[in-house]
N, C-alpha and C. Protein backbone atom coordinates (compact mmCIF):
# COMPACT_ATOMS: atom_id res chain seq x y z
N UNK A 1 0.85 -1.17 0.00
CA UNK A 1 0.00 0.00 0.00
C UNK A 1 0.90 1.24 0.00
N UNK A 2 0.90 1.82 -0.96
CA UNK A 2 1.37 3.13 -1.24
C UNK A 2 3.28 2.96 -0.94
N UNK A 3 3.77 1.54 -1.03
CA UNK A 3 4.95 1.70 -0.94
C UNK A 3 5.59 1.30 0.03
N UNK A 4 4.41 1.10 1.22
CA UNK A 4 5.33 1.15 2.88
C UNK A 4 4.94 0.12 3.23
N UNK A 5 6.01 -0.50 3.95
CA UNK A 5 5.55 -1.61 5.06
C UNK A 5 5.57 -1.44 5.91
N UNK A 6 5.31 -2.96 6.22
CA UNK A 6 4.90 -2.70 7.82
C UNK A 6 5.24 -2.12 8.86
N UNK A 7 7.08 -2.11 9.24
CA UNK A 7 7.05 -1.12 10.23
C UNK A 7 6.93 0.68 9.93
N UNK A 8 7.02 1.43 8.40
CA UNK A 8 6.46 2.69 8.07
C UNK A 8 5.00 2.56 8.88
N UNK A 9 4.18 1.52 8.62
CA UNK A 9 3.00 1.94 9.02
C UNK A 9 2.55 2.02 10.51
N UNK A 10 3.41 0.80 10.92
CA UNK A 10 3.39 1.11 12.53
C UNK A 10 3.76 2.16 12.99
N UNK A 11 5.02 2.83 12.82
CA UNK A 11 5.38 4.02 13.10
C UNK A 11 4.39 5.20 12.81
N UNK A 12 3.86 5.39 11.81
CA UNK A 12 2.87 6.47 11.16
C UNK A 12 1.75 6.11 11.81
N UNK A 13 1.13 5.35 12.48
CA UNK A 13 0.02 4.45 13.58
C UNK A 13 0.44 5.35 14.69
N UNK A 14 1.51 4.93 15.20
CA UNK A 14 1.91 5.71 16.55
C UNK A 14 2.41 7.34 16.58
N UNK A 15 2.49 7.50 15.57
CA UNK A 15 2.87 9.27 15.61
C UNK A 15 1.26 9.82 15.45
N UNK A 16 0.53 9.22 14.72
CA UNK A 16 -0.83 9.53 15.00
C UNK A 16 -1.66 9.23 16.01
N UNK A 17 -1.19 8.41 16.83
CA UNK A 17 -1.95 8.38 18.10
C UNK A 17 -0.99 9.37 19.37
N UNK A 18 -0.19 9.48 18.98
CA UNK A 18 0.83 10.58 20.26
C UNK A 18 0.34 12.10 19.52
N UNK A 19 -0.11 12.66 18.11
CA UNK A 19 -0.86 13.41 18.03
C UNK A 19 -1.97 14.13 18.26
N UNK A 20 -2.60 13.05 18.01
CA UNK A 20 -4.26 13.55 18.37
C UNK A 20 -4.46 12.40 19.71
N UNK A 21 -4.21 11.52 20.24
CA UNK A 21 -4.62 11.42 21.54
C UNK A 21 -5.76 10.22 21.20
N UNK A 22 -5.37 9.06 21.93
CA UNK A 22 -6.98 8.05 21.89
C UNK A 22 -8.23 8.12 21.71
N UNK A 23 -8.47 9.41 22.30
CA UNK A 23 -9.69 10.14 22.69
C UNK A 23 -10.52 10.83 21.04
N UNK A 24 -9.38 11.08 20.58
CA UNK A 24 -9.83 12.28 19.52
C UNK A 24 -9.87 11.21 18.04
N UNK A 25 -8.89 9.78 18.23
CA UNK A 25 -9.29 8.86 16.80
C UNK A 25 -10.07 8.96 16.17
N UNK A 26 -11.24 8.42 17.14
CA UNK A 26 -12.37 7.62 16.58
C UNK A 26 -13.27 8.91 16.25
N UNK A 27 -13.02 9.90 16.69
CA UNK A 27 -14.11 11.04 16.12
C UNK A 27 -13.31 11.61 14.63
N UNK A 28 -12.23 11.39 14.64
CA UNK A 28 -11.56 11.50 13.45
C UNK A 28 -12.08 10.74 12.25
N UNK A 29 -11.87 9.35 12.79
CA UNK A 29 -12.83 8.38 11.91
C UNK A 29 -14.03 8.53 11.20
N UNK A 30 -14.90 8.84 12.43
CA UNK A 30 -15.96 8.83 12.42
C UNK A 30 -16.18 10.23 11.41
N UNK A 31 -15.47 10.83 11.59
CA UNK A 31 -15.62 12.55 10.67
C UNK A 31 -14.97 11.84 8.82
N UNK A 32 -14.28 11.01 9.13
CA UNK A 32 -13.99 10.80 7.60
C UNK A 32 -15.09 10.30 7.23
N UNK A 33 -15.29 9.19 8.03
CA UNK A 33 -16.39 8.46 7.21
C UNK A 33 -17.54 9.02 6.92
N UNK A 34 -18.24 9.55 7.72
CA UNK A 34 -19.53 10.51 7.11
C UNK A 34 -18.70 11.47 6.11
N UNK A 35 -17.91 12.40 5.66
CA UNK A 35 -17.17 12.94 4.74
C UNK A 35 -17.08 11.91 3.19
N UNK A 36 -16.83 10.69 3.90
CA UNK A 36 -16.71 9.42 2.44
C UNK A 36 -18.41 9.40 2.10
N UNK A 37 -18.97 9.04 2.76
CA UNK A 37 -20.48 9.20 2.50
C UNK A 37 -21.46 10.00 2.31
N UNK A 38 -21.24 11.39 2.72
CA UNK A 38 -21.76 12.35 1.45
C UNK A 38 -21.18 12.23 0.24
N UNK A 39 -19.67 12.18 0.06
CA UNK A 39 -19.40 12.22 -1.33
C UNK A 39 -19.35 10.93 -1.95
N UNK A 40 -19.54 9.77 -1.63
CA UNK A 40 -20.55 8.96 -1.97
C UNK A 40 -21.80 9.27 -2.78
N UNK A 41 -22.85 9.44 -1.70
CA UNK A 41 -24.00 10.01 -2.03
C UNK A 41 -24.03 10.66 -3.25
N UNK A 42 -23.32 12.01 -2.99
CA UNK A 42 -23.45 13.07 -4.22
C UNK A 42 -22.70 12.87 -5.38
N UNK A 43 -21.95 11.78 -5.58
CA UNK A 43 -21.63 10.80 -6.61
C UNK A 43 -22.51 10.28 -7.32
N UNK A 44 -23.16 9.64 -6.28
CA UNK A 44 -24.63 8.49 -6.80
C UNK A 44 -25.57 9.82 -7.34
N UNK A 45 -25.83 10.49 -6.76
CA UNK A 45 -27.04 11.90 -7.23
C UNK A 45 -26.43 12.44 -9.02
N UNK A 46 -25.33 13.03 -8.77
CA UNK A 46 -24.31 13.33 -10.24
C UNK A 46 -25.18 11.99 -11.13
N UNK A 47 -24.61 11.26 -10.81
CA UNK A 47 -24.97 9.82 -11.78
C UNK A 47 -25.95 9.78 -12.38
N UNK A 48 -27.44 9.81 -11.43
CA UNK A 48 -28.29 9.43 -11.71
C UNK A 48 -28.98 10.57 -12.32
N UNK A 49 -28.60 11.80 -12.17
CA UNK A 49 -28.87 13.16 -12.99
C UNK A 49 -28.65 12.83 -14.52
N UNK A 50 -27.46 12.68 -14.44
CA UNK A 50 -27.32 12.46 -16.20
C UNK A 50 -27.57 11.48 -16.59
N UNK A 51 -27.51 10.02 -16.44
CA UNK A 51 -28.13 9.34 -16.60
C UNK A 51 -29.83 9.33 -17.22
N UNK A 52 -31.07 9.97 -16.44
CA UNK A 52 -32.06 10.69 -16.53
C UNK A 52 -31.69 11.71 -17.46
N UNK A 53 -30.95 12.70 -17.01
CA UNK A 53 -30.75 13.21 -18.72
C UNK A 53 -30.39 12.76 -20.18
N UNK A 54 -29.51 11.71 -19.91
CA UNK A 54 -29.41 11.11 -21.27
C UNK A 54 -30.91 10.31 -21.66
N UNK A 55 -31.34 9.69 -21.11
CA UNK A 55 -33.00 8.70 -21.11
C UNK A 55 -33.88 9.96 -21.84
N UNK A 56 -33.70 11.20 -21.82
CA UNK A 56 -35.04 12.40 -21.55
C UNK A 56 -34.45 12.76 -23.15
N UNK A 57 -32.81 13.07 -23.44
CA UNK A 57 -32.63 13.18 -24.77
C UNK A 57 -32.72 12.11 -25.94
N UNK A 58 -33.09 10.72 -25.53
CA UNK A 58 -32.91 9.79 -26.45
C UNK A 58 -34.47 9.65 -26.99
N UNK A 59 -35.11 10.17 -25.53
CA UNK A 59 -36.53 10.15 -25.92
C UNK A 59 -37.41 11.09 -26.78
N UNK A 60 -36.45 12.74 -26.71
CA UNK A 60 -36.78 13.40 -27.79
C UNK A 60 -36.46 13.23 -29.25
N UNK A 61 -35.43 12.63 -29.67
CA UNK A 61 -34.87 11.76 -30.96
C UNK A 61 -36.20 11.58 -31.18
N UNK A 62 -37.08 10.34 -30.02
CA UNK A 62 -37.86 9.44 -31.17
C UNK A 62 -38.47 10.10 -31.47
């Protein structure tokens, strides 16, 4: 993954937990992941916009 092994990642594990503190991880986490899942979402929305727009122009053709 991206080049590094295992002990890069352990190390980069532990400089991030002597950073932000046990306490503050999981809200970190938790802040990406809702962040991954709106833009998720508004991925899927994009999509299905044009999508529906292409269906709406194929239908004026006929």
């Amino acid at each position: 993954m991206f080049g590094l092994g295992g002990s890069e990642m352990i190390v980069i594990l532990l400089v991030v937990l002597l950073l932000f503190g046990g306490k503050k991880i999981p809200e970190l986490m938790r802040g990406l992941g809702n962040g991954i899942r709106e833009f998720n979402d508004a991925k899927k929305n994009v999509k299905e916009q044009i999508e529906e727009g292409m269906k709406a122009k194929e239908q004026e053709k006929k």
